[in-house]
PDB file of N, CA and C in Angstrom:
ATOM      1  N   UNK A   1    -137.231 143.175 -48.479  1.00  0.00           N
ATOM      2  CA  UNK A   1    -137.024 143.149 -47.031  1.00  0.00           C
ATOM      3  C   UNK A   1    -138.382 143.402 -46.360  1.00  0.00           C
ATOM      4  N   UNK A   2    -138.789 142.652 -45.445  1.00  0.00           N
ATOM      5  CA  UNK A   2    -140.027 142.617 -44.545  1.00  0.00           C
ATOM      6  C   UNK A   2    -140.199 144.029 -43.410  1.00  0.00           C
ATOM      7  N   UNK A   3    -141.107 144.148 -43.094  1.00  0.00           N
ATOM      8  CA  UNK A   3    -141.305 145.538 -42.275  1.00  0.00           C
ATOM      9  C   UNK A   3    -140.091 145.243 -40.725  1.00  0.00           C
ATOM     10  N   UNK A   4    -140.851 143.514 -40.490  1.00  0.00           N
ATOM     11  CA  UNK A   4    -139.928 143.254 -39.186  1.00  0.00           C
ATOM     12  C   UNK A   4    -138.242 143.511 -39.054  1.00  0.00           C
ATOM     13  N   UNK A   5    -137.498 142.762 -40.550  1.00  0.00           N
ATOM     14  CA  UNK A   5    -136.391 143.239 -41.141  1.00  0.00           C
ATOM     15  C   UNK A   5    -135.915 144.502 -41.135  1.00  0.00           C
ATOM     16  N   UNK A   6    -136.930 145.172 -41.658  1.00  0.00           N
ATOM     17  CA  UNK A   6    -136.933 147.312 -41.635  1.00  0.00           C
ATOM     18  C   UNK A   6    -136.771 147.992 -40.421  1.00  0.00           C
ATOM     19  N   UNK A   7    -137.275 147.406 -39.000  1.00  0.00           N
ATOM     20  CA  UNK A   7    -137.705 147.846 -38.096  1.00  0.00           C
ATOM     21  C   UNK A   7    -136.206 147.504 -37.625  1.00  0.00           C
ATOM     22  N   UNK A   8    -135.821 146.033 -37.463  1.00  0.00           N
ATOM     23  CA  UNK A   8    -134.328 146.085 -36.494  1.00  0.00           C
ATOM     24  C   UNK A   8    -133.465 146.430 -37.197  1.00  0.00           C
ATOM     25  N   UNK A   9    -133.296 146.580 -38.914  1.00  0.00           N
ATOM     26  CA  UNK A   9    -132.108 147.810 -39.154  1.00  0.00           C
ATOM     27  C   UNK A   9    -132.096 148.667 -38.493  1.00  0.00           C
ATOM     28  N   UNK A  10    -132.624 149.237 -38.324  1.00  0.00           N
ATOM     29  CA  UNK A  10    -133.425 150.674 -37.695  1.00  0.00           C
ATOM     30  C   UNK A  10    -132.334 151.027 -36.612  1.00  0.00           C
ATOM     31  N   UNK A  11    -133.434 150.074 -35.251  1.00  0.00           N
ATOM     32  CA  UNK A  11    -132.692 149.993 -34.108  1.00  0.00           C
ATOM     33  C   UNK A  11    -131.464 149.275 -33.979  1.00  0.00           C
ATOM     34  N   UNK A  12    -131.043 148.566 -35.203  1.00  0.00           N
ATOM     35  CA  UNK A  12    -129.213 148.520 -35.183  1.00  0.00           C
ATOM     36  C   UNK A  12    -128.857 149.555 -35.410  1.00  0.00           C
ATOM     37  N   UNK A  13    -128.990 150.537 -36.303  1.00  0.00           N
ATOM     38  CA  UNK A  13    -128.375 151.728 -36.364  1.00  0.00           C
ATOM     39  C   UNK A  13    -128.277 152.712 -35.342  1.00  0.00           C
ATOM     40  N   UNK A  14    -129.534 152.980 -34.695  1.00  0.00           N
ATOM     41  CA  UNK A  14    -129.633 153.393 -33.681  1.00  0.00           C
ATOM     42  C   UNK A  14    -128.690 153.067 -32.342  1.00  0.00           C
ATOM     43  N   UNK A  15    -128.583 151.650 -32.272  1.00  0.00           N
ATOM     44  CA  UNK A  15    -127.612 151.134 -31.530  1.00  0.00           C
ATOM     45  C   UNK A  15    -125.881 151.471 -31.972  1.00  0.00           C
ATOM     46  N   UNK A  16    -125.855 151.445 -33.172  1.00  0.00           N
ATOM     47  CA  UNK A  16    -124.218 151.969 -33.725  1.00  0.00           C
ATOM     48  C   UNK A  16    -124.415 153.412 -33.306  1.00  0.00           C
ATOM     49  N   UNK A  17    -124.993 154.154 -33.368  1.00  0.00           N
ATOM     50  CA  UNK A  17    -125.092 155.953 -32.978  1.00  0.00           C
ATOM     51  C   UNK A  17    -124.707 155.680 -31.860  1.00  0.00           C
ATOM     52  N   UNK A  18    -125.422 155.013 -31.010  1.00  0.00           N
ATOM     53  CA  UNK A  18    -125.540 154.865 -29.376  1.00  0.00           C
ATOM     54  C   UNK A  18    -124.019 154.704 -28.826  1.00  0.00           C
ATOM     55  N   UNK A  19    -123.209 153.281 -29.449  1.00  0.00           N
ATOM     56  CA  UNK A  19    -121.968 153.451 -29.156  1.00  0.00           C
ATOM     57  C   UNK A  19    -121.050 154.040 -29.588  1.00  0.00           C
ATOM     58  N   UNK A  20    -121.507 154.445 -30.700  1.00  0.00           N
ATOM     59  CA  UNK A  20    -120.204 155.775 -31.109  1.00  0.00           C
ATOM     60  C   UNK A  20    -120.536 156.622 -30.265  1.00  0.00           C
ATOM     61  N   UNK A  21    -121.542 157.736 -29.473  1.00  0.00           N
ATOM     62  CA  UNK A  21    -121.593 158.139 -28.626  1.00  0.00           C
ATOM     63  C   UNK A  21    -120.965 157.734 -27.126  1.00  0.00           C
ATOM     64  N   UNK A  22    -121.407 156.417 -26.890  1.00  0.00           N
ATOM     65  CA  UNK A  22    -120.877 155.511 -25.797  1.00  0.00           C
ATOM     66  C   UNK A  22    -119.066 155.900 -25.766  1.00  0.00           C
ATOM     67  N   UNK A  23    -118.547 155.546 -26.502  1.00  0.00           N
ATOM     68  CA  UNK A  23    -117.090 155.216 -26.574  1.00  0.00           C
ATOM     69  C   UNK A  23    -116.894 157.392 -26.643  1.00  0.00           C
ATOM     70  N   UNK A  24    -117.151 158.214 -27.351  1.00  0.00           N
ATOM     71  CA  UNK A  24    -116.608 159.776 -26.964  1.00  0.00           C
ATOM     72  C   UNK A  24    -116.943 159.796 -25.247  1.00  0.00           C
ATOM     73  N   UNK A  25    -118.132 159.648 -25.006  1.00  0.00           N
ATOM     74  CA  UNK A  25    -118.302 159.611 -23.752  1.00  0.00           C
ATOM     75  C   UNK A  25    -117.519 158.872 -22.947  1.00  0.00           C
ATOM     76  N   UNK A  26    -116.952 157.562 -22.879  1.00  0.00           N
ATOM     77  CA  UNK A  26    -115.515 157.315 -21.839  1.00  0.00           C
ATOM     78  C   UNK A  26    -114.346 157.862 -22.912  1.00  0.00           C
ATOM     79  N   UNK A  27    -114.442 158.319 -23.723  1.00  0.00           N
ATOM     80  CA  UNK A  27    -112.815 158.961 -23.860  1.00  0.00           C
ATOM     81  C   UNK A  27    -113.002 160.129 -23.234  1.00  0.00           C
ATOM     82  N   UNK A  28    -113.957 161.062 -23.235  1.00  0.00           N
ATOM     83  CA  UNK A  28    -113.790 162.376 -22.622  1.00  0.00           C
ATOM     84  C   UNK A  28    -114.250 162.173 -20.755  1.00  0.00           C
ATOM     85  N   UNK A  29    -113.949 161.299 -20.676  1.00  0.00           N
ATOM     86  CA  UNK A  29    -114.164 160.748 -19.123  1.00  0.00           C
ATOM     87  C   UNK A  29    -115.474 161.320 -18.318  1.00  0.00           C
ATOM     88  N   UNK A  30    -116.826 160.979 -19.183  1.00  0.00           N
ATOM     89  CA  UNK A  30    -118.101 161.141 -18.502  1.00  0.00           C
ATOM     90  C   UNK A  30    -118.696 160.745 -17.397  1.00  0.00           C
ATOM     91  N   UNK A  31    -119.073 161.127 -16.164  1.00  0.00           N
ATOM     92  CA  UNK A  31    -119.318 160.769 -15.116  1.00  0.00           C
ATOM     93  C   UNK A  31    -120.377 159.241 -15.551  1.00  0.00           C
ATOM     94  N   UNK A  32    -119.971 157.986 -15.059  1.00  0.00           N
ATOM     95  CA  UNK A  32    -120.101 156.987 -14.983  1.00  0.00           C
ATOM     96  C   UNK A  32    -121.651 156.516 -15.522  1.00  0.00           C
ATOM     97  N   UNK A  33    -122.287 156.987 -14.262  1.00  0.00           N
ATOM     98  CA  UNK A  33    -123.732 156.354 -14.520  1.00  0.00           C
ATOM     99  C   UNK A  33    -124.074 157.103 -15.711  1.00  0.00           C
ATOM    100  N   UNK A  34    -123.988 158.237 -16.266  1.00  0.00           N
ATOM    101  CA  UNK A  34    -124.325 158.332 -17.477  1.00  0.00           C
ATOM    102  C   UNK A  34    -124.041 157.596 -18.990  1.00  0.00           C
ATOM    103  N   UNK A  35    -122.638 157.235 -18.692  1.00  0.00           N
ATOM    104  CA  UNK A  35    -122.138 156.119 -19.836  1.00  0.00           C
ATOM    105  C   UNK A  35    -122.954 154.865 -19.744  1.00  0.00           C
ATOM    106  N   UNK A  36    -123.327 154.419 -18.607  1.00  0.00           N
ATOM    107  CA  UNK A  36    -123.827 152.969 -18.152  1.00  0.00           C
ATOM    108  C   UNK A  36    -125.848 153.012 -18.863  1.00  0.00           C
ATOM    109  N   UNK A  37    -126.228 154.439 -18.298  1.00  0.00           N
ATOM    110  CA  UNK A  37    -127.478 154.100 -19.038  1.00  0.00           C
ATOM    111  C   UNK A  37    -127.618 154.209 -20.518  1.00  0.00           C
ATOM    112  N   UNK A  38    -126.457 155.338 -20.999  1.00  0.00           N
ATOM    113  CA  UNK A  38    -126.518 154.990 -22.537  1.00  0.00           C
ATOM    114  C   UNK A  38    -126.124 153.785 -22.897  1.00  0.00           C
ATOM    115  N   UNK A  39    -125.446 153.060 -22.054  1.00  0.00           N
ATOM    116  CA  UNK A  39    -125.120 151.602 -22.413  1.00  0.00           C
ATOM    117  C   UNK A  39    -125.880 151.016 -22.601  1.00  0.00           C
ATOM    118  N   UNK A  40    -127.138 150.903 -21.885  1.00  0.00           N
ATOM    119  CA  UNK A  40    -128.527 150.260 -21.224  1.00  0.00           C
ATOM    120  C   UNK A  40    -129.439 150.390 -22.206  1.00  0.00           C
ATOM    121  N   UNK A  41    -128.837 151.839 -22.781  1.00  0.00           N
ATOM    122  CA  UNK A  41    -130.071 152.284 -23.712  1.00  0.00           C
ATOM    123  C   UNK A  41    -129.745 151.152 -25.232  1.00  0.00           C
ATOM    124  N   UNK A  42    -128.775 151.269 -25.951  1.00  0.00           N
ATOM    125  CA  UNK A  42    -127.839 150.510 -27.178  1.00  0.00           C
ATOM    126  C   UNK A  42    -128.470 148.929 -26.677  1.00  0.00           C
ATOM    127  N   UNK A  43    -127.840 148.403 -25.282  1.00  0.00           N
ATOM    128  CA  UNK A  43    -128.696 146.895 -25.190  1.00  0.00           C
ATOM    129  C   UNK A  43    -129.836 146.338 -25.674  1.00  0.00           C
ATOM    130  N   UNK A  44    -130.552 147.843 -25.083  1.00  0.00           N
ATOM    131  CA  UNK A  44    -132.438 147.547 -25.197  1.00  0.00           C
ATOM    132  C   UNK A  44    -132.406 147.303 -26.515  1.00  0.00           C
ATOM    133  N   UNK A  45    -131.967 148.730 -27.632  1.00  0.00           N
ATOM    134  CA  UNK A  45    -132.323 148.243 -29.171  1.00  0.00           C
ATOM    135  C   UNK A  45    -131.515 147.424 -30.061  1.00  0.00           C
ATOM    136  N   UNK A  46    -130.532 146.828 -29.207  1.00  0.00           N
ATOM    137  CA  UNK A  46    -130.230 145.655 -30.006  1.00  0.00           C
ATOM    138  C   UNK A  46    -130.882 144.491 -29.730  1.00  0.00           C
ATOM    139  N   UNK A  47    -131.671 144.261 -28.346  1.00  0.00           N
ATOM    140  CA  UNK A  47    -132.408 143.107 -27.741  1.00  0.00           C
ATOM    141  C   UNK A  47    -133.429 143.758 -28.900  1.00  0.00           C
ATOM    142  N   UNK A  48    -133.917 144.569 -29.047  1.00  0.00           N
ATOM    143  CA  UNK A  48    -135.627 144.487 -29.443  1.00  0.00           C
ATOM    144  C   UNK A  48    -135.359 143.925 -31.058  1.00  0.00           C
ATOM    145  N   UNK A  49    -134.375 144.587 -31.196  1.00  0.00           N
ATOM    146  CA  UNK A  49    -133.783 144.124 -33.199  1.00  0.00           C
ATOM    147  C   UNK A  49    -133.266 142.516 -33.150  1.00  0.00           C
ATOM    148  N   UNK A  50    -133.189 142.225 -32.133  1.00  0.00           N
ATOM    149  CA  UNK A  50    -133.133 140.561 -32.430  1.00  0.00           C
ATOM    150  C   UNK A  50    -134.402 139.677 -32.266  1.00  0.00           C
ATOM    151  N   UNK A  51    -135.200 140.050 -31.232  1.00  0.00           N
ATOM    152  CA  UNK A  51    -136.818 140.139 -31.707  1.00  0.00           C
ATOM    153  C   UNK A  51    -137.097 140.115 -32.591  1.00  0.00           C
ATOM    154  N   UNK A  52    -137.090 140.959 -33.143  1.00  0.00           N
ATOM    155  CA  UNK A  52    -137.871 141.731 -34.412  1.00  0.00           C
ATOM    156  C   UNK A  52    -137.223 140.217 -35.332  1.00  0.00           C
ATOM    157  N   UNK A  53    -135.500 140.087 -35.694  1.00  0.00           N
ATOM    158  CA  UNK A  53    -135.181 139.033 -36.257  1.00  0.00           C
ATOM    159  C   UNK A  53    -136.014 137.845 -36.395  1.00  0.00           C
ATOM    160  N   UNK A  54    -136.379 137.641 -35.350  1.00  0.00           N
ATOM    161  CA  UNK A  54    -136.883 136.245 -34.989  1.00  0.00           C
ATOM    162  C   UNK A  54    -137.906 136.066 -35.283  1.00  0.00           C
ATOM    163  N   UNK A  55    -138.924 137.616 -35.042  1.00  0.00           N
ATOM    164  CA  UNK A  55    -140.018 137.309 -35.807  1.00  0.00           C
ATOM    165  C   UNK A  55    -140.113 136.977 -37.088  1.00  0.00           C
ATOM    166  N   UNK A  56    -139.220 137.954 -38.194  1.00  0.00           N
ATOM    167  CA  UNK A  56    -139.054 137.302 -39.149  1.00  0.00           C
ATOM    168  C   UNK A  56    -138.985 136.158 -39.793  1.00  0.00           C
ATOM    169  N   UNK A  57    -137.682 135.309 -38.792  1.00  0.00           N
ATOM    170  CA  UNK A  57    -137.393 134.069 -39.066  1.00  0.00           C
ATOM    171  C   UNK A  57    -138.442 133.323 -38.837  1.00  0.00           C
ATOM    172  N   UNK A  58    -140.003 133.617 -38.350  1.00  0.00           N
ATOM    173  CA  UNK A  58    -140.265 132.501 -37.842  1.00  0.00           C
ATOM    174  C   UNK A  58    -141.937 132.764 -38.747  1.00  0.00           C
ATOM    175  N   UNK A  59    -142.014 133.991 -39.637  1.00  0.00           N
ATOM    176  CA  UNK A  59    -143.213 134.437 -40.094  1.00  0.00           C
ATOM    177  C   UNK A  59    -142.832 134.380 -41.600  1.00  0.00           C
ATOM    178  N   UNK A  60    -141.343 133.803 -41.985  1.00  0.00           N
ATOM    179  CA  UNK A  60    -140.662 133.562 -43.329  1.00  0.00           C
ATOM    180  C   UNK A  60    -139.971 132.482 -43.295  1.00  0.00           C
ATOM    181  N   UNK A  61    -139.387 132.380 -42.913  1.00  0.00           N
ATOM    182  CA  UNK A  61    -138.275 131.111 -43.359  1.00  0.00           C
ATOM    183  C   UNK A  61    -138.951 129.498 -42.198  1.00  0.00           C
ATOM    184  N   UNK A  62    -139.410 129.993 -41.394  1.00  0.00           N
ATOM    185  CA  UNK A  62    -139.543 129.131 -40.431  1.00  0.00           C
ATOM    186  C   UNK A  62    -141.257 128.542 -41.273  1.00  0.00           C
ATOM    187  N   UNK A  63    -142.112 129.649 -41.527  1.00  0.00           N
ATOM    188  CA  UNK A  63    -143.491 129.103 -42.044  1.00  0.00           C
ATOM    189  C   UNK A  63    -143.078 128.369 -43.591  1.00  0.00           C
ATOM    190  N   UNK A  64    -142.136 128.440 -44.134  1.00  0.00           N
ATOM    191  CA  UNK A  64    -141.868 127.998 -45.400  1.00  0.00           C
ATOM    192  C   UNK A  64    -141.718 126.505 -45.538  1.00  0.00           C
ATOM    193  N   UNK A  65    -140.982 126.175 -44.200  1.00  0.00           N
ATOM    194  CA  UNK A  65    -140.151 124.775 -44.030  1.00  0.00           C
ATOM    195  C   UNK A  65    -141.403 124.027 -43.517  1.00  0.00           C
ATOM    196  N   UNK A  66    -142.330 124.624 -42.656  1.00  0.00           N
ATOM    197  CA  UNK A  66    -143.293 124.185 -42.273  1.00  0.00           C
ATOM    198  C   UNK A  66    -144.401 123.601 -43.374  1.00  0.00           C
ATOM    199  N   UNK A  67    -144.308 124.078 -44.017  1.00  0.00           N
ATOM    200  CA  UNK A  67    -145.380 124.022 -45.415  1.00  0.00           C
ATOM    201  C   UNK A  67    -144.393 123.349 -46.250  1.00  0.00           C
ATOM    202  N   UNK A  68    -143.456 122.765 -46.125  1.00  0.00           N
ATOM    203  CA  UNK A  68    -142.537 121.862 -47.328  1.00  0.00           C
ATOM    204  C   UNK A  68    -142.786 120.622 -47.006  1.00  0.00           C
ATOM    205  N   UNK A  69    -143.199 120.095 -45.474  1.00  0.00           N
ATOM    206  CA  UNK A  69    -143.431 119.039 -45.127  1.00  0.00           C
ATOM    207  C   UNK A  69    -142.285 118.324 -44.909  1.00  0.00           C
ATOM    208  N   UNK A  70    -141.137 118.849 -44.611  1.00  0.00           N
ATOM    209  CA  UNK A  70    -139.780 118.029 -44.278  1.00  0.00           C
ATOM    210  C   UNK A  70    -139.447 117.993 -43.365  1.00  0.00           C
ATOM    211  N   UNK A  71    -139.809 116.831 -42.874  1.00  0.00           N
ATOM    212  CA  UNK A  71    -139.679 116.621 -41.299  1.00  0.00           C
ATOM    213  C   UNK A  71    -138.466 116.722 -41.009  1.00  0.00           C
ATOM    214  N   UNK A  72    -137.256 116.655 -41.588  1.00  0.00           N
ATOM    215  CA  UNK A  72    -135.907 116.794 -41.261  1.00  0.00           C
ATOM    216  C   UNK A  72    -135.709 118.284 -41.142  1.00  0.00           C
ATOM    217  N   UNK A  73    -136.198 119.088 -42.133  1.00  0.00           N
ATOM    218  CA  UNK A  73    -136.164 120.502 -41.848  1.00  0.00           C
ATOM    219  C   UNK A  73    -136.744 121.730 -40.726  1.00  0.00           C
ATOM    220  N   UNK A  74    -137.850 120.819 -40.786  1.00  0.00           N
ATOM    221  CA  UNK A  74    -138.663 121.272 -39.482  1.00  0.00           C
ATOM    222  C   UNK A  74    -138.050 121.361 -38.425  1.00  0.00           C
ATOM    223  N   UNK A  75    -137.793 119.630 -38.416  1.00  0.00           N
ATOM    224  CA  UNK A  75    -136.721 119.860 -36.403  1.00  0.00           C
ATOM    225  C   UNK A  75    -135.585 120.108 -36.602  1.00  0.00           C
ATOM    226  N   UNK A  76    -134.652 120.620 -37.646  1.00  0.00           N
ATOM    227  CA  UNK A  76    -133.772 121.244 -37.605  1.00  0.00           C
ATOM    228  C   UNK A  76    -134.080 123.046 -37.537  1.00  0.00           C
ATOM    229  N   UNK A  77    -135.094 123.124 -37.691  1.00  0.00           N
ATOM    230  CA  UNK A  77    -135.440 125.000 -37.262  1.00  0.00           C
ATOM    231  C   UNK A  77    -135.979 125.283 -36.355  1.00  0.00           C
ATOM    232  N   UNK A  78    -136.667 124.000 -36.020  1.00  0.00           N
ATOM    233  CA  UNK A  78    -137.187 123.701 -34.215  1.00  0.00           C
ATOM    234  C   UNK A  78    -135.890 124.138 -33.164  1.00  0.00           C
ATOM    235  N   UNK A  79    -134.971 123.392 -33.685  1.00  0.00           N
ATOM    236  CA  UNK A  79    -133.747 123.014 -32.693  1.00  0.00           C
ATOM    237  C   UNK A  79    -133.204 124.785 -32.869  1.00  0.00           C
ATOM    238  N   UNK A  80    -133.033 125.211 -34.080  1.00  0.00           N
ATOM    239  CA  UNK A  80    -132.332 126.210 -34.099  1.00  0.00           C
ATOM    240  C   UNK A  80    -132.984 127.665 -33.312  1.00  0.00           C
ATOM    241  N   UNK A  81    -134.435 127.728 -33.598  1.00  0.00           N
ATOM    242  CA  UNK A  81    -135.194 128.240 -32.608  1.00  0.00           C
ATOM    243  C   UNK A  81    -135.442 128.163 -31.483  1.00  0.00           C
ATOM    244  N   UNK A  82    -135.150 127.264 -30.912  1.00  0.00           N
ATOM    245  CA  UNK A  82    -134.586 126.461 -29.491  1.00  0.00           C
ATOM    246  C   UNK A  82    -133.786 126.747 -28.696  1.00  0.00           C
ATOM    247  N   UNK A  83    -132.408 126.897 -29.359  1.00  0.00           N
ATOM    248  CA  UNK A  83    -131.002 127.215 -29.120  1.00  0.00           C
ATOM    249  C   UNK A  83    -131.115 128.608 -29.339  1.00  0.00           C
ATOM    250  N   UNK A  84    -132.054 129.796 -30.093  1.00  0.00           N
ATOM    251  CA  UNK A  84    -131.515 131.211 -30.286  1.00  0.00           C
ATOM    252  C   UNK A  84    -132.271 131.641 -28.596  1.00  0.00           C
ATOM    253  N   UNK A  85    -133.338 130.997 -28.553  1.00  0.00           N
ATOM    254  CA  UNK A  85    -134.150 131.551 -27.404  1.00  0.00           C
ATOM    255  C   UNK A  85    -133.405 131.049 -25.877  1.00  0.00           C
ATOM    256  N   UNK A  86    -132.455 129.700 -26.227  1.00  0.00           N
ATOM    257  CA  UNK A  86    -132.057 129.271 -24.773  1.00  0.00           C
ATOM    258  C   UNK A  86    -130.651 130.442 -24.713  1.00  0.00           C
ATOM    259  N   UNK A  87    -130.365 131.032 -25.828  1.00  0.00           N
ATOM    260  CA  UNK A  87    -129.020 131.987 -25.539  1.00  0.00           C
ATOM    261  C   UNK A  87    -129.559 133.006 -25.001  1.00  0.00           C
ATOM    262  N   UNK A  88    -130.477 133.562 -25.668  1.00  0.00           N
ATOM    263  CA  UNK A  88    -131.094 135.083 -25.378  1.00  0.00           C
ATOM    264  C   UNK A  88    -131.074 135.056 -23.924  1.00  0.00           C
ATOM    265  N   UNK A  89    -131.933 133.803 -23.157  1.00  0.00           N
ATOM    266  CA  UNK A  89    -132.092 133.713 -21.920  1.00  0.00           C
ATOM    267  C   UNK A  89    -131.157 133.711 -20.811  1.00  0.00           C
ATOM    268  N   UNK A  90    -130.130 133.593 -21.318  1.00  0.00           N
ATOM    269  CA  UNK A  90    -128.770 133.467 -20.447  1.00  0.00           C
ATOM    270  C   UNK A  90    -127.738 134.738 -20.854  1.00  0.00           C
ATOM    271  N   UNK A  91    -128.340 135.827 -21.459  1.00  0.00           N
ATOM    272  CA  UNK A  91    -127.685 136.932 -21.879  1.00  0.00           C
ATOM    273  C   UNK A  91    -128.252 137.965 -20.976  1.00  0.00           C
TER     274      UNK A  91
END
């Protein structure tokens, strides 16, 4: 597993703490804006751990296809890199 890989386990876990915290906090009925920034907080490190993903994908699997010379493979990881970044943007 790559450091980038190492790094968004990390902050997925961090993010699972976050909402198991999240969810005691509206069962024991926590005044609002406090649930909402721990919410805010879990977003951030799951946004940064899909980053981190991407770097991966694109410093491993993406430089691999590049260096195979398969043009069919290429613009199929083009496209797929394409489509992860046009979602992110609309999230």
């Amino acid at each position: 597993m790559n450091s980038n890989k190492k790094q968004a386990l990390i902050w997925l876990k961090k993010a699972r703490t976050s909402i198991d915290k999240i969810i005691t906090m509206i069962e024991e009925d926590t005044y609002c804006i406090d649930v909402i920034q721990q919410n805010l907080a879990a977003i951030g490190l799951i946004k940064s751990a899909n980053v981190k993903m991407l770097e991966s994908h694109l410093s491993c699997c993406f430089t691999t296809a590049a260096k195979s010379n398969d043009e069919t493979r290429i613009n199929e990881m083009i496209w797929e890199v394409l489509t992860i970044v046009k979602t992110a943007q609309n999230k």
